[in-house]
C-alpha atoms as a PDB file:
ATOM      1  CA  UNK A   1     136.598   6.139 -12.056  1.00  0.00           C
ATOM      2  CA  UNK A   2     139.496   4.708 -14.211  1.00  0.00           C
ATOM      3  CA  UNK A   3     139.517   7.993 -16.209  1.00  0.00           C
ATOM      4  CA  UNK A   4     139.666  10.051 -12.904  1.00  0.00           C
ATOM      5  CA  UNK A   5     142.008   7.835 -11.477  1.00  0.00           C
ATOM      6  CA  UNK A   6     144.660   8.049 -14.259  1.00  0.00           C
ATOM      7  CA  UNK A   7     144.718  11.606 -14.349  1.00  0.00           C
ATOM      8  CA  UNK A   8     145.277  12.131 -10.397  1.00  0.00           C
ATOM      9  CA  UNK A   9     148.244   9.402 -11.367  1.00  0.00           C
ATOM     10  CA  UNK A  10     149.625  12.280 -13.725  1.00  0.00           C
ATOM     11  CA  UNK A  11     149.041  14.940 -11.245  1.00  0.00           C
ATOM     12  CA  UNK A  12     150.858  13.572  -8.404  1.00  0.00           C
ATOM     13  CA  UNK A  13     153.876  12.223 -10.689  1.00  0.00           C
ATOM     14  CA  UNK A  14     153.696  16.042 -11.373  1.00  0.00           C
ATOM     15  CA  UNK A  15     153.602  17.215  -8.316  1.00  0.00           C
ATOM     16  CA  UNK A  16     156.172  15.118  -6.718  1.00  0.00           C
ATOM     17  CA  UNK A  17     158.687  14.654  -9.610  1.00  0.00           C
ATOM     18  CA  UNK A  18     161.176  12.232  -8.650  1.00  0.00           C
ATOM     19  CA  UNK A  19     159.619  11.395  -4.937  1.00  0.00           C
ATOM     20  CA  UNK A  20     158.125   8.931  -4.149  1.00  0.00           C
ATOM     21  CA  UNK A  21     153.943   9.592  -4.100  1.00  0.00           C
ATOM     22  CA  UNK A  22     152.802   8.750  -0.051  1.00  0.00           C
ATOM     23  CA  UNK A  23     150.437   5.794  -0.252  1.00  0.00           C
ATOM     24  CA  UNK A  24     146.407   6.215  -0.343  1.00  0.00           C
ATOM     25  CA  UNK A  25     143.146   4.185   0.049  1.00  0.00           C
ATOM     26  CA  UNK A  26     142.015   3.612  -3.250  1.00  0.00           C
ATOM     27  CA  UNK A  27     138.663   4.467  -3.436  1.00  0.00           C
ATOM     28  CA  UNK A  28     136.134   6.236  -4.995  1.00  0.00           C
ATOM     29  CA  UNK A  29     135.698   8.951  -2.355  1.00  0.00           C
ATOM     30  CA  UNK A  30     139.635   9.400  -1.946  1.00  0.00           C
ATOM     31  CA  UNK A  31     139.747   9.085  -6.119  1.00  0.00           C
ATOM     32  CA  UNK A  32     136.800  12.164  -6.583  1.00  0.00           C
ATOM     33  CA  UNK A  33     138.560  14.291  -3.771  1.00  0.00           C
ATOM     34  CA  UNK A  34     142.068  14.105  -5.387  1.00  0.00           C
ATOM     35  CA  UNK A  35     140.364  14.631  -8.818  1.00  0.00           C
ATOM     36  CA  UNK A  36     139.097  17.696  -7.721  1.00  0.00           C
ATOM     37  CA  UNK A  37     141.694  19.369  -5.882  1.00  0.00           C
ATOM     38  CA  UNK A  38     144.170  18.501  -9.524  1.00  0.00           C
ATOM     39  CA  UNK A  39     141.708  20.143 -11.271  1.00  0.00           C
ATOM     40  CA  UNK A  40     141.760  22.984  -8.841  1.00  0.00           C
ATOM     41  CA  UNK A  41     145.760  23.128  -8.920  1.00  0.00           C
ATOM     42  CA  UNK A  42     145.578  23.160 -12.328  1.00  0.00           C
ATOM     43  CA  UNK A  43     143.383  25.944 -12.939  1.00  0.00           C
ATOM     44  CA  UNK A  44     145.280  27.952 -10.258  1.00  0.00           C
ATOM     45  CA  UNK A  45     148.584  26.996 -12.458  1.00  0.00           C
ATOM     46  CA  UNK A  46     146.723  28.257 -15.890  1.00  0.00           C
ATOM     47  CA  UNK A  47     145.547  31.469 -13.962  1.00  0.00           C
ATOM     48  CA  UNK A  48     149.196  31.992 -12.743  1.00  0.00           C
ATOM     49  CA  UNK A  49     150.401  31.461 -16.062  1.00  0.00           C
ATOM     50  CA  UNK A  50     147.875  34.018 -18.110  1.00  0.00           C
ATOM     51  CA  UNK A  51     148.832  36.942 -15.022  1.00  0.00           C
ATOM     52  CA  UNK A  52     152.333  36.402 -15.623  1.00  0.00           C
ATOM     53  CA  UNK A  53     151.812  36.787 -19.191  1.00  0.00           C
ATOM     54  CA  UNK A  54     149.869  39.792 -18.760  1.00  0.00           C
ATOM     55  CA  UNK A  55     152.465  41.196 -16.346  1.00  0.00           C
ATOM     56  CA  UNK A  56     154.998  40.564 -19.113  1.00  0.00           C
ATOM     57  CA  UNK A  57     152.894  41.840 -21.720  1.00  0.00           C
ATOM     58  CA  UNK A  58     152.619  45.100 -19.443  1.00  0.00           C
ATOM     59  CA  UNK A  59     156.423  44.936 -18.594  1.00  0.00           C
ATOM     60  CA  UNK A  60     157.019  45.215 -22.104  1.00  0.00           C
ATOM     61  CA  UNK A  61     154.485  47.842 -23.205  1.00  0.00           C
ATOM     62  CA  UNK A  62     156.182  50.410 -20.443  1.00  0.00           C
ATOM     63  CA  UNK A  63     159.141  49.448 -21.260  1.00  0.00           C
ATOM     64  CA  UNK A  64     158.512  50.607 -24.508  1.00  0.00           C
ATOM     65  CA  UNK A  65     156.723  53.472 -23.590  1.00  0.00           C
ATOM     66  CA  UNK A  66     159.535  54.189 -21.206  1.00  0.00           C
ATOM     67  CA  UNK A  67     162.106  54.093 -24.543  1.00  0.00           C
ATOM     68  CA  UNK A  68     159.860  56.004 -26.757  1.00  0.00           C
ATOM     69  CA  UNK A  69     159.690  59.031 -24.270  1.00  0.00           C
ATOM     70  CA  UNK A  70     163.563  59.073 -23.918  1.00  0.00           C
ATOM     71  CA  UNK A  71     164.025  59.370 -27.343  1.00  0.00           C
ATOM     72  CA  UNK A  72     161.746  62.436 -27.501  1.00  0.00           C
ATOM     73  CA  UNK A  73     163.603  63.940 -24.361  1.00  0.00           C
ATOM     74  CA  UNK A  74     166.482  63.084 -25.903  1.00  0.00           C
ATOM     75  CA  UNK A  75     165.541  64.756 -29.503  1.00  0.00           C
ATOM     76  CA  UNK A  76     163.287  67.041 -28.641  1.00  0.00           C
ATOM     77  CA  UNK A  77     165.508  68.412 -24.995  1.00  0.00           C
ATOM     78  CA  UNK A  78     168.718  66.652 -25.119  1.00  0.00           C
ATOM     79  CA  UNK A  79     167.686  64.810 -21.693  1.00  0.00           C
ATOM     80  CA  UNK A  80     168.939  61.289 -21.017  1.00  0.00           C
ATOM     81  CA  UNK A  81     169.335  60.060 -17.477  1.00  0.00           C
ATOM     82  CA  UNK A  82     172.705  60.094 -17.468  1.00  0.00           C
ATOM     83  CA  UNK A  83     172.604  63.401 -17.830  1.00  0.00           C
ATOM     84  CA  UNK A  84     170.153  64.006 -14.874  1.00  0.00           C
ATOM     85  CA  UNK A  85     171.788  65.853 -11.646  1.00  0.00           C
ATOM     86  CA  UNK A  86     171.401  63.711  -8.290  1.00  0.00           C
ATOM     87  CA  UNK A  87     168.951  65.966  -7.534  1.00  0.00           C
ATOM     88  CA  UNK A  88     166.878  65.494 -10.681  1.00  0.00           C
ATOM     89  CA  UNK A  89     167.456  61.600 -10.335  1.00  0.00           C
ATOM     90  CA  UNK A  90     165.765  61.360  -6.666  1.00  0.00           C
ATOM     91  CA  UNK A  91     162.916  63.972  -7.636  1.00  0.00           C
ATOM     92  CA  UNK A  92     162.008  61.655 -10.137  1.00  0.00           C
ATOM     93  CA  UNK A  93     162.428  58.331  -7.750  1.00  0.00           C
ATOM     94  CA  UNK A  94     160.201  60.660  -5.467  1.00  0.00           C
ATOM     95  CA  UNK A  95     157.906  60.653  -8.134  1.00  0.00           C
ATOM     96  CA  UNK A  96     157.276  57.603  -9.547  1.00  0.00           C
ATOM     97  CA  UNK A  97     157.614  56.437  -5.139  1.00  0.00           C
ATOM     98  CA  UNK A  98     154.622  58.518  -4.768  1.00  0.00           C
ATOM     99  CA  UNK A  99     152.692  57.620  -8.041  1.00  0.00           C
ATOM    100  CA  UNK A 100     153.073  53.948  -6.835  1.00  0.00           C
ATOM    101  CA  UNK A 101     151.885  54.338  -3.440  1.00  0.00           C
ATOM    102  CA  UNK A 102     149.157  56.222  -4.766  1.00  0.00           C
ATOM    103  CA  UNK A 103     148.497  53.607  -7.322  1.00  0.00           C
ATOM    104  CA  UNK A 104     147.792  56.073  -9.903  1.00  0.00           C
ATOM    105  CA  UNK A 105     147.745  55.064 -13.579  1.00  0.00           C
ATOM    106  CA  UNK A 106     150.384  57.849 -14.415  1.00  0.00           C
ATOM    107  CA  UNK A 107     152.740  60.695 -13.029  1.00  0.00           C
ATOM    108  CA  UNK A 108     150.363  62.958 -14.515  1.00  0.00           C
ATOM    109  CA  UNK A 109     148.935  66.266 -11.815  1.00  0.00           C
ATOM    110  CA  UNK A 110     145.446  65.575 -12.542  1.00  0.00           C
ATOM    111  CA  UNK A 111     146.318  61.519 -11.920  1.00  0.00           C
ATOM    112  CA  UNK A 112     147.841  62.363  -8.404  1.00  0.00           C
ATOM    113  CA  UNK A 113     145.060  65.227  -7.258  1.00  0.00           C
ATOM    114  CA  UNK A 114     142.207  62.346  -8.392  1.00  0.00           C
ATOM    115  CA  UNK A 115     144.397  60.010  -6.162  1.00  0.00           C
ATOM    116  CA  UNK A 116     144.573  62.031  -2.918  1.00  0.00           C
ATOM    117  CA  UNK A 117     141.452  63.018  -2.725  1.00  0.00           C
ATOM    118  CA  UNK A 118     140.495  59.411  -3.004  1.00  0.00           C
ATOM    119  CA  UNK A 119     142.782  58.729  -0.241  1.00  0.00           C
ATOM    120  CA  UNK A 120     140.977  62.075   1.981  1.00  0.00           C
ATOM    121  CA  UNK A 121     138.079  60.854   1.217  1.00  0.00           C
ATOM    122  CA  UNK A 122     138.982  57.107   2.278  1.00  0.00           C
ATOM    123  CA  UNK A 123     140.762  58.740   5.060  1.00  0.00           C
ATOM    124  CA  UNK A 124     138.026  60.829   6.322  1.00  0.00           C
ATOM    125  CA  UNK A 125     135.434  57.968   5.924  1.00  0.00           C
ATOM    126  CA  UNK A 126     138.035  56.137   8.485  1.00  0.00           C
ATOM    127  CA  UNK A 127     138.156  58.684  10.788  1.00  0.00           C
ATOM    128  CA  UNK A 128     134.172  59.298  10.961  1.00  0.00           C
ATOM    129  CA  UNK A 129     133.967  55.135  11.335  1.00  0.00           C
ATOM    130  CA  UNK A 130     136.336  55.610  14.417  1.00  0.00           C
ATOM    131  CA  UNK A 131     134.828  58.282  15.503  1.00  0.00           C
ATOM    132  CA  UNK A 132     131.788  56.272  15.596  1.00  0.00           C
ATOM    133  CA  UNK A 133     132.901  52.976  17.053  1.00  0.00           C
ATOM    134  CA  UNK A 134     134.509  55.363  19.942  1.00  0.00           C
ATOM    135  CA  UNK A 135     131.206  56.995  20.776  1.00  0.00           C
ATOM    136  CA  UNK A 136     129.650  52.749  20.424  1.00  0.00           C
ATOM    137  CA  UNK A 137     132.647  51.732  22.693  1.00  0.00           C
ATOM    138  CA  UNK A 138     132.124  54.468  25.218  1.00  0.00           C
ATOM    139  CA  UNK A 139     128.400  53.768  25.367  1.00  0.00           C
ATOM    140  CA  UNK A 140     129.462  49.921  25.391  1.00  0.00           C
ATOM    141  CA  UNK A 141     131.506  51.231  28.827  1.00  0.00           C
ATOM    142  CA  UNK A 142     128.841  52.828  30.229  1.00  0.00           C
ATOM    143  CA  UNK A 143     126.340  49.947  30.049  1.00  0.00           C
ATOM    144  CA  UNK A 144     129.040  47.412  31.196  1.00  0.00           C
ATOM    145  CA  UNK A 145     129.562  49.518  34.059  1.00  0.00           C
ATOM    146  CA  UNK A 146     125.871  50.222  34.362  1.00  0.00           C
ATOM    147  CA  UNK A 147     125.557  46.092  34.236  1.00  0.00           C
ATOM    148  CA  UNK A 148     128.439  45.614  36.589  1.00  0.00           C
ATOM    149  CA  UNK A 149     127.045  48.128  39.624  1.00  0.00           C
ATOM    150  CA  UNK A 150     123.034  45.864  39.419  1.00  0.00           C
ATOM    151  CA  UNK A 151     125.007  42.721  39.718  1.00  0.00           C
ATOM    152  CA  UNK A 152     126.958  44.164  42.432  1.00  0.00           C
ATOM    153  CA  UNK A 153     123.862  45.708  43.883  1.00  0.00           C
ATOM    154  CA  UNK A 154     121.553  42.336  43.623  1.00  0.00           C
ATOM    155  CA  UNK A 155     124.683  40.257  44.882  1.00  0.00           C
ATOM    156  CA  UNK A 156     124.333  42.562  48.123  1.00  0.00           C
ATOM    157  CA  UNK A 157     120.562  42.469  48.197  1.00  0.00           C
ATOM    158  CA  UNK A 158     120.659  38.613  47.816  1.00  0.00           C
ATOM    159  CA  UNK A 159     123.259  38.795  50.526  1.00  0.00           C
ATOM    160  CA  UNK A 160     121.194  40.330  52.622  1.00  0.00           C
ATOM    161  CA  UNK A 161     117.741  38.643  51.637  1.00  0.00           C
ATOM    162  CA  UNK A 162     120.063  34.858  52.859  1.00  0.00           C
ATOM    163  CA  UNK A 163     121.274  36.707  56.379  1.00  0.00           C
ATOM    164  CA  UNK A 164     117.441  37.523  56.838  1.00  0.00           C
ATOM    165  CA  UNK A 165     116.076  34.069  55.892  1.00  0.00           C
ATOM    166  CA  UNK A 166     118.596  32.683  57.992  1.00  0.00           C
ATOM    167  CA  UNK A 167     118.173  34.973  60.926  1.00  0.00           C
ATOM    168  CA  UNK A 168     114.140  34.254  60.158  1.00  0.00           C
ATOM    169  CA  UNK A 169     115.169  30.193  59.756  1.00  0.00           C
ATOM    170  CA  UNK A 170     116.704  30.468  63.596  1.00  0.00           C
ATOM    171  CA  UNK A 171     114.164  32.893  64.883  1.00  0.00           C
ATOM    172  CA  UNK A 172     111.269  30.431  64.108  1.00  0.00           C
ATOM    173  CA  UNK A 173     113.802  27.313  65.313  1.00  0.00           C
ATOM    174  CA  UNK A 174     113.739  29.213  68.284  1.00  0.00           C
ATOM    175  CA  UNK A 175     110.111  29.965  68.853  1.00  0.00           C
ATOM    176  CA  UNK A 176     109.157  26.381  67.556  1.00  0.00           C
ATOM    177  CA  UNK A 177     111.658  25.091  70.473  1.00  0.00           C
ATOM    178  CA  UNK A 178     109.803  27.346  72.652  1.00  0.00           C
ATOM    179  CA  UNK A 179     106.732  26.124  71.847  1.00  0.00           C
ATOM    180  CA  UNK A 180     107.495  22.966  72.640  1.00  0.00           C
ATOM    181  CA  UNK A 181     109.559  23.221  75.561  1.00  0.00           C
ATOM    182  CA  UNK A 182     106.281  25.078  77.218  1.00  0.00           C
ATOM    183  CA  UNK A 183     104.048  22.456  75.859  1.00  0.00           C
ATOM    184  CA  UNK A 184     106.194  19.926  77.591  1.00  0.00           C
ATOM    185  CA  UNK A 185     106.649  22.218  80.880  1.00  0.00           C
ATOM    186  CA  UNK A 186     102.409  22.354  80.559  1.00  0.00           C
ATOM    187  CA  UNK A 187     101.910  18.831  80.090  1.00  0.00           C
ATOM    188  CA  UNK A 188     104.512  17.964  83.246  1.00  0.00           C
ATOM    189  CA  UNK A 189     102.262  20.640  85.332  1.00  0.00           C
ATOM    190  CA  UNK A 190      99.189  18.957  84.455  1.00  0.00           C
ATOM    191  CA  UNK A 191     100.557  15.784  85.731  1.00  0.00           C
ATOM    192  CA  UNK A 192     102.230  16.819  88.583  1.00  0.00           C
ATOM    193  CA  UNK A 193      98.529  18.710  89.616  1.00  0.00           C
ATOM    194  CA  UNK A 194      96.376  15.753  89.015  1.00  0.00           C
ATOM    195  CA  UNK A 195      98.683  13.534  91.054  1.00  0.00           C
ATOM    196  CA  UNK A 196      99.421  16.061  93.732  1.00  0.00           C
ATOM    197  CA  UNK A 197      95.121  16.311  93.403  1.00  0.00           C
ATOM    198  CA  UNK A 198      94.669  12.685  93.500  1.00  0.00           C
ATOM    199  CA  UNK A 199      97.167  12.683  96.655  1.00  0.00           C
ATOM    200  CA  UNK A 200      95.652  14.947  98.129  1.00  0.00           C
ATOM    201  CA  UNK A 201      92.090  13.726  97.469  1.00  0.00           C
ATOM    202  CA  UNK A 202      93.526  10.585  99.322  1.00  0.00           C
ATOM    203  CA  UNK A 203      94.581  11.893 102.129  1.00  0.00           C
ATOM    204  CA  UNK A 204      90.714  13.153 102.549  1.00  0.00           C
ATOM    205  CA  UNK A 205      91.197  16.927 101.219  1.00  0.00           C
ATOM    206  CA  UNK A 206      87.741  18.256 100.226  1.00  0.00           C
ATOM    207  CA  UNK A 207      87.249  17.891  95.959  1.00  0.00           C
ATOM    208  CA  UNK A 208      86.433  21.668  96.466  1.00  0.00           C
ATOM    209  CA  UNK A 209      89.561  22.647  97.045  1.00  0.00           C
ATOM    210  CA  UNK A 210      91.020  21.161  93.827  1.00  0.00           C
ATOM    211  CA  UNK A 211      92.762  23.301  91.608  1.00  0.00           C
ATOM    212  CA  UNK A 212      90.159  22.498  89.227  1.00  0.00           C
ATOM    213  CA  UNK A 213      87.713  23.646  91.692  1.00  0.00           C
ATOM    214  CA  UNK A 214      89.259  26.944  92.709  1.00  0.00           C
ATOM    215  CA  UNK A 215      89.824  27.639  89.248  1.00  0.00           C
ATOM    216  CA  UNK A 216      85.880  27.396  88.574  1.00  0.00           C
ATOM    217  CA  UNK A 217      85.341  29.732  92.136  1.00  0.00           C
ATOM    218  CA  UNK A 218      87.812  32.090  90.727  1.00  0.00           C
ATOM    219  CA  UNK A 219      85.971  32.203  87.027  1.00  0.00           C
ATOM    220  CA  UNK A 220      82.497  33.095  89.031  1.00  0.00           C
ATOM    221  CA  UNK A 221      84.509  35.679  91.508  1.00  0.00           C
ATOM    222  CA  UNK A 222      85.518  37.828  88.533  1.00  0.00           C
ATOM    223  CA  UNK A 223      81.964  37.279  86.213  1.00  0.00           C
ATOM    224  CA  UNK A 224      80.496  38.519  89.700  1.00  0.00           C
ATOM    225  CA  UNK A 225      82.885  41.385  89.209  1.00  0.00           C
ATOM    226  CA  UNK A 226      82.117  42.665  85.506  1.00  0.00           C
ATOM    227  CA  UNK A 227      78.315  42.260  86.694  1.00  0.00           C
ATOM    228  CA  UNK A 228      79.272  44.980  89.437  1.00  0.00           C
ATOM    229  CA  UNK A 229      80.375  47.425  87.356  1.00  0.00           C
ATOM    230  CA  UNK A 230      77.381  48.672  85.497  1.00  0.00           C
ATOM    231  CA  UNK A 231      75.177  48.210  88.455  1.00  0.00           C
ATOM    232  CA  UNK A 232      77.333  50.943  89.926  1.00  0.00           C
ATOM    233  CA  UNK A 233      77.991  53.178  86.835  1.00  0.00           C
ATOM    234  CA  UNK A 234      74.205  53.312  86.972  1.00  0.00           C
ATOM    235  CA  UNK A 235      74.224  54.007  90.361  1.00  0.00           C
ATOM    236  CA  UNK A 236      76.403  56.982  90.048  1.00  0.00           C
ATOM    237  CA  UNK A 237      74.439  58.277  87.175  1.00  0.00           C
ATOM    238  CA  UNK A 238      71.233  58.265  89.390  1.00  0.00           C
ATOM    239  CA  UNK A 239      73.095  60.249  92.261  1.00  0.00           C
ATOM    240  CA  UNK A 240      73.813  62.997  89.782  1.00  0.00           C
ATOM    241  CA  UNK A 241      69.873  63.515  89.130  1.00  0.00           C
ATOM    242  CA  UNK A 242      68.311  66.633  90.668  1.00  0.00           C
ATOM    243  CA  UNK A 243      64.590  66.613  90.356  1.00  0.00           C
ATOM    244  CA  UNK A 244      61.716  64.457  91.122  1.00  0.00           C
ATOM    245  CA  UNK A 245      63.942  63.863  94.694  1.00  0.00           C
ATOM    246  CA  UNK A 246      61.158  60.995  95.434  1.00  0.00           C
ATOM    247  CA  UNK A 247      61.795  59.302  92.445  1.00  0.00           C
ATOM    248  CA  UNK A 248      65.262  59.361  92.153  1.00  0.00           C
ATOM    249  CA  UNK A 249      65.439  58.256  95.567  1.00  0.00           C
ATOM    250  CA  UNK A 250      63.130  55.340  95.164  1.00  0.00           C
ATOM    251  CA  UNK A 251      65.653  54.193  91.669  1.00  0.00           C
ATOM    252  CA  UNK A 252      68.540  54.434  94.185  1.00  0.00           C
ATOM    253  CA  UNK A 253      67.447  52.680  96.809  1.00  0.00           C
ATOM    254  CA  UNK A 254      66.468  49.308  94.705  1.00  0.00           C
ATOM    255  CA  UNK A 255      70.167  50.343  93.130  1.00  0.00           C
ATOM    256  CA  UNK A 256      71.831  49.894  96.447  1.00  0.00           C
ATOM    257  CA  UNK A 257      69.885  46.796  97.117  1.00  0.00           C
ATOM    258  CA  UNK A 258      71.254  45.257  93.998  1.00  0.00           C
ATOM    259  CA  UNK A 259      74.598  46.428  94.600  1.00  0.00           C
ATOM    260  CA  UNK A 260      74.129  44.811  98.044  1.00  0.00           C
ATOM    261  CA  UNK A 261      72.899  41.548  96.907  1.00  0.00           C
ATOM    262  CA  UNK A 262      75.931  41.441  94.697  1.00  0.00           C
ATOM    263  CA  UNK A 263      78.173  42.319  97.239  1.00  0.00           C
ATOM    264  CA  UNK A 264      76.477  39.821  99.924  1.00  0.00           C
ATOM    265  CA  UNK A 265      76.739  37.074  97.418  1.00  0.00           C
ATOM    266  CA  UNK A 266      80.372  37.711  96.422  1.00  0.00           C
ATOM    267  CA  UNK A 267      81.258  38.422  99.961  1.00  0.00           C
ATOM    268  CA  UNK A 268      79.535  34.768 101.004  1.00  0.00           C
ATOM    269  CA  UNK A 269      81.774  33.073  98.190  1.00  0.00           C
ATOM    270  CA  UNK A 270      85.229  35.067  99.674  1.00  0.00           C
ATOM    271  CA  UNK A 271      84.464  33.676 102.975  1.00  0.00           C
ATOM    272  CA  UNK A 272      83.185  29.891 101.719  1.00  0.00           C
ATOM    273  CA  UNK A 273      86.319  29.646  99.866  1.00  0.00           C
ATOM    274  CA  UNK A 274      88.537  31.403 102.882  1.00  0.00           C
ATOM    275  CA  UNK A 275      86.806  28.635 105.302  1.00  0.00           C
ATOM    276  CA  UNK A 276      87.869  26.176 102.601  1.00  0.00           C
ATOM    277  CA  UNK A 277      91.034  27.011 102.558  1.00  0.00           C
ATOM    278  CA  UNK A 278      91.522  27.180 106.563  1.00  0.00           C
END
């Protein structure tokens, strides 16, 4: 940690020259994180150094290049760039312009045909990728308006679904408070009956005459009823029978008696419960 600690000393003395260095926790976590980021700025520092060596190396290999093809232009053609027209001068700042946008390795033809196509091809390649992401973005539209017209349509439907439930919530409120309101009415009657009955019944009112009573006459009135009607669908069918006249005759004459009974016996309990109720 000593070792690592010195040398992070030397870094920041570096780095800050005559400043003062800020204050830190001396540690060995604070100690291993500045050791790493001076060995980091270091190496960045030797990197920097070696490209700018390059780029000087480079610098002065063109520039040598540069002299040794004036001197054969100036041999070989009697060209040197003062002696370039205006013209001349800003065909040839055209060209190296265009050679450097181009990044090409010369000002050669062959150097700046490789170069655009490169660039056709990279631009063509772009244009297909747009192409593409238009065709993604207007399916991407479609679907988000596809998505946005179902949640508008379930936000209706749900809409709906809650005015139903609550029309069906007050509908069965309502019926429920029927229900009991009639249960109540039925239960009041009842009472109100029995002691109107028992009133009555003191007042020395035959028990026949009960509601209770009548109820029962009135259940044996209408069973006396439905026991009519086939007596007298049979009836009819016997009148509609044309031979053996002695026979049919004898079937409807123990018909009518029936029928007669019936009627005698539901006419008796008409007038019983007429003579009750006088």
């Amino acid at each position: 940690m000593e070792e690592k600690l010195e040398r992070v000393t030397l870094w920041l003395k570096k780095k800050y020259g005559n400043e003062p260095i800020p204050e830190y926790k001396v540690n060995e976590g604070t100690v291993d994180t500045l050791y790493d980021l001076a060995e980091c700025d270091e190496a960045r520092e030797k990197n920097l150094s070696l490209l700018v060596g390059d780029m000087k190396q480079m610098a002065a290999e063109y520039e040598a290049k540069a002299k040794y093809l004036e001197s054969i232009l100036g041999e070989s053609l009697h060209l040197s760039p003062s002696s370039l027209s205006s013209e001349a001068v800003s065909d040839l700042n055209i060209l190296v312009d265009s050679a450097m946008t181009l990044d090409t390795k010369d000002t050669s033809l062959t150097s700046f045909f490789v170069a655009i196509n490169d660039v056709t091809l990279e631009l063509y390649t772009t244009e297909s990728k747009n192409k593409e992401m238009e065709q993604e973005l207007i399916q991407m539209k479609k679907k988000l308006i596809k998505a946005l017209l179902m949640e508008k349509r379930l936000d209706e439907d749900i809409k709906k679904a809650e005015e139903i439930l609550e029309l069906e919530k007050y509908r069965e409120e309502s019926h429920s408070w029927k229900l009991k309101f009639i249960a109540s009415k039925s239960e009041e009657l009842k009472v109100n009956i029995k002691a109107a009955e028992e009133q009555l019944t003191a007042t020395g009112l035959d028990q026949s005459l009960t509601h209770e009573s009548l109820f029962t006459l009135s259940q044996g009135v209408a069973r006396m009823k439905e026991e009519m009607v086939p007596v007298k669908k049979e009836l009819e069918a016997y009148c509609d029978l044309a031979p053996n006249p002695t026979l049919a005759q004898v079937k409807i004459e123990e018909v009518k008696r029936e029928l007669e009974a019936l009627e005698a016996e539901f006419s008796e309990c008409i007038e019983g419960l007429t003579l009750e109720m006088a």
